[in-house]
Protein backbone atom coordinates (compact mmCIF):
# COMPACT_ATOMS: atom_id res chain seq x y z
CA UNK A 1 -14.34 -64.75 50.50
CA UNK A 2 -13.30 -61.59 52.38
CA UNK A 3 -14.79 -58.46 51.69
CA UNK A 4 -12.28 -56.09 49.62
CA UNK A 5 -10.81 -53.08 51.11
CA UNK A 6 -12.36 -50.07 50.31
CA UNK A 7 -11.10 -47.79 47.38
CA UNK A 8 -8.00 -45.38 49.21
CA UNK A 9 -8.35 -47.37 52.66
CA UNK A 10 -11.67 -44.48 53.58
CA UNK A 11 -14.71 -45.86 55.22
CA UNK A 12 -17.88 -43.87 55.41
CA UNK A 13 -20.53 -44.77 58.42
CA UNK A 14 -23.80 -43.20 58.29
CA UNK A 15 -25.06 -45.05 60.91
CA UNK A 16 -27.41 -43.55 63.25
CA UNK A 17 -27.19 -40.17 61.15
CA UNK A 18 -30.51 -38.52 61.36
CA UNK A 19 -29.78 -35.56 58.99
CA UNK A 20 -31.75 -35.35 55.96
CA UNK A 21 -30.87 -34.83 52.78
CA UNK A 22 -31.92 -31.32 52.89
CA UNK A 23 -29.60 -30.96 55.97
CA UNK A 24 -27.23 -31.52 54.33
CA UNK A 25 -27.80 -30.22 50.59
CA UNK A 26 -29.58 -27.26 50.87
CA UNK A 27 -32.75 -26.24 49.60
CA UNK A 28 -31.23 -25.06 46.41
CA UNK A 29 -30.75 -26.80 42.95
CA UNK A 30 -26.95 -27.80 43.40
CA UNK A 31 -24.35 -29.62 40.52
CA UNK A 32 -22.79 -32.91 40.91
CA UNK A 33 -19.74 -31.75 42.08
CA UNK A 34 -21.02 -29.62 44.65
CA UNK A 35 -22.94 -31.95 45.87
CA UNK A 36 -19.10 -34.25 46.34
CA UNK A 37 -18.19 -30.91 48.51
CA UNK A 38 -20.83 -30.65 50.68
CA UNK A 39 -20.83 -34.70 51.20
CA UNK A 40 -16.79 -34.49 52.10
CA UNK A 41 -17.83 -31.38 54.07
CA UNK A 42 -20.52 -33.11 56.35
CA UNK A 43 -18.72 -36.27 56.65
CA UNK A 44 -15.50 -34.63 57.52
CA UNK A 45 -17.37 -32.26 59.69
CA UNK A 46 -18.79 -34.79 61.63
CA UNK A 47 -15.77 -37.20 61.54
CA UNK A 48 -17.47 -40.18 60.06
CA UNK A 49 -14.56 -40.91 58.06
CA UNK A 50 -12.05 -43.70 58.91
CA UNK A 51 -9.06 -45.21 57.83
């Protein structure tokens, strides 16, 4: 069976990354959905996003 497209046609590859969590969060307590922003952010940033 062939593995399903992903959700919108995006791909995400972290591969290699060597950024930690902190990196990319912050030190700070954060909420969910700032935590979605600064995810977007650093994979749009870095241009790990495909279509």
């Amino acid at each position: 069976m062939a593995a399903k497209k992903a959700f919108g046609g995006y791909t995400v590859c972290f591969a290699g990354r060597t950024e930690t969590v902190e990196d990319v969060f912050g030190k700070a307590k954060i909420t969910p959905s700032e935590m979605t922003k600064k995810i977007w952010s650093f994979v749009k940033g870095k241009k790990l996003a495909g279509k």
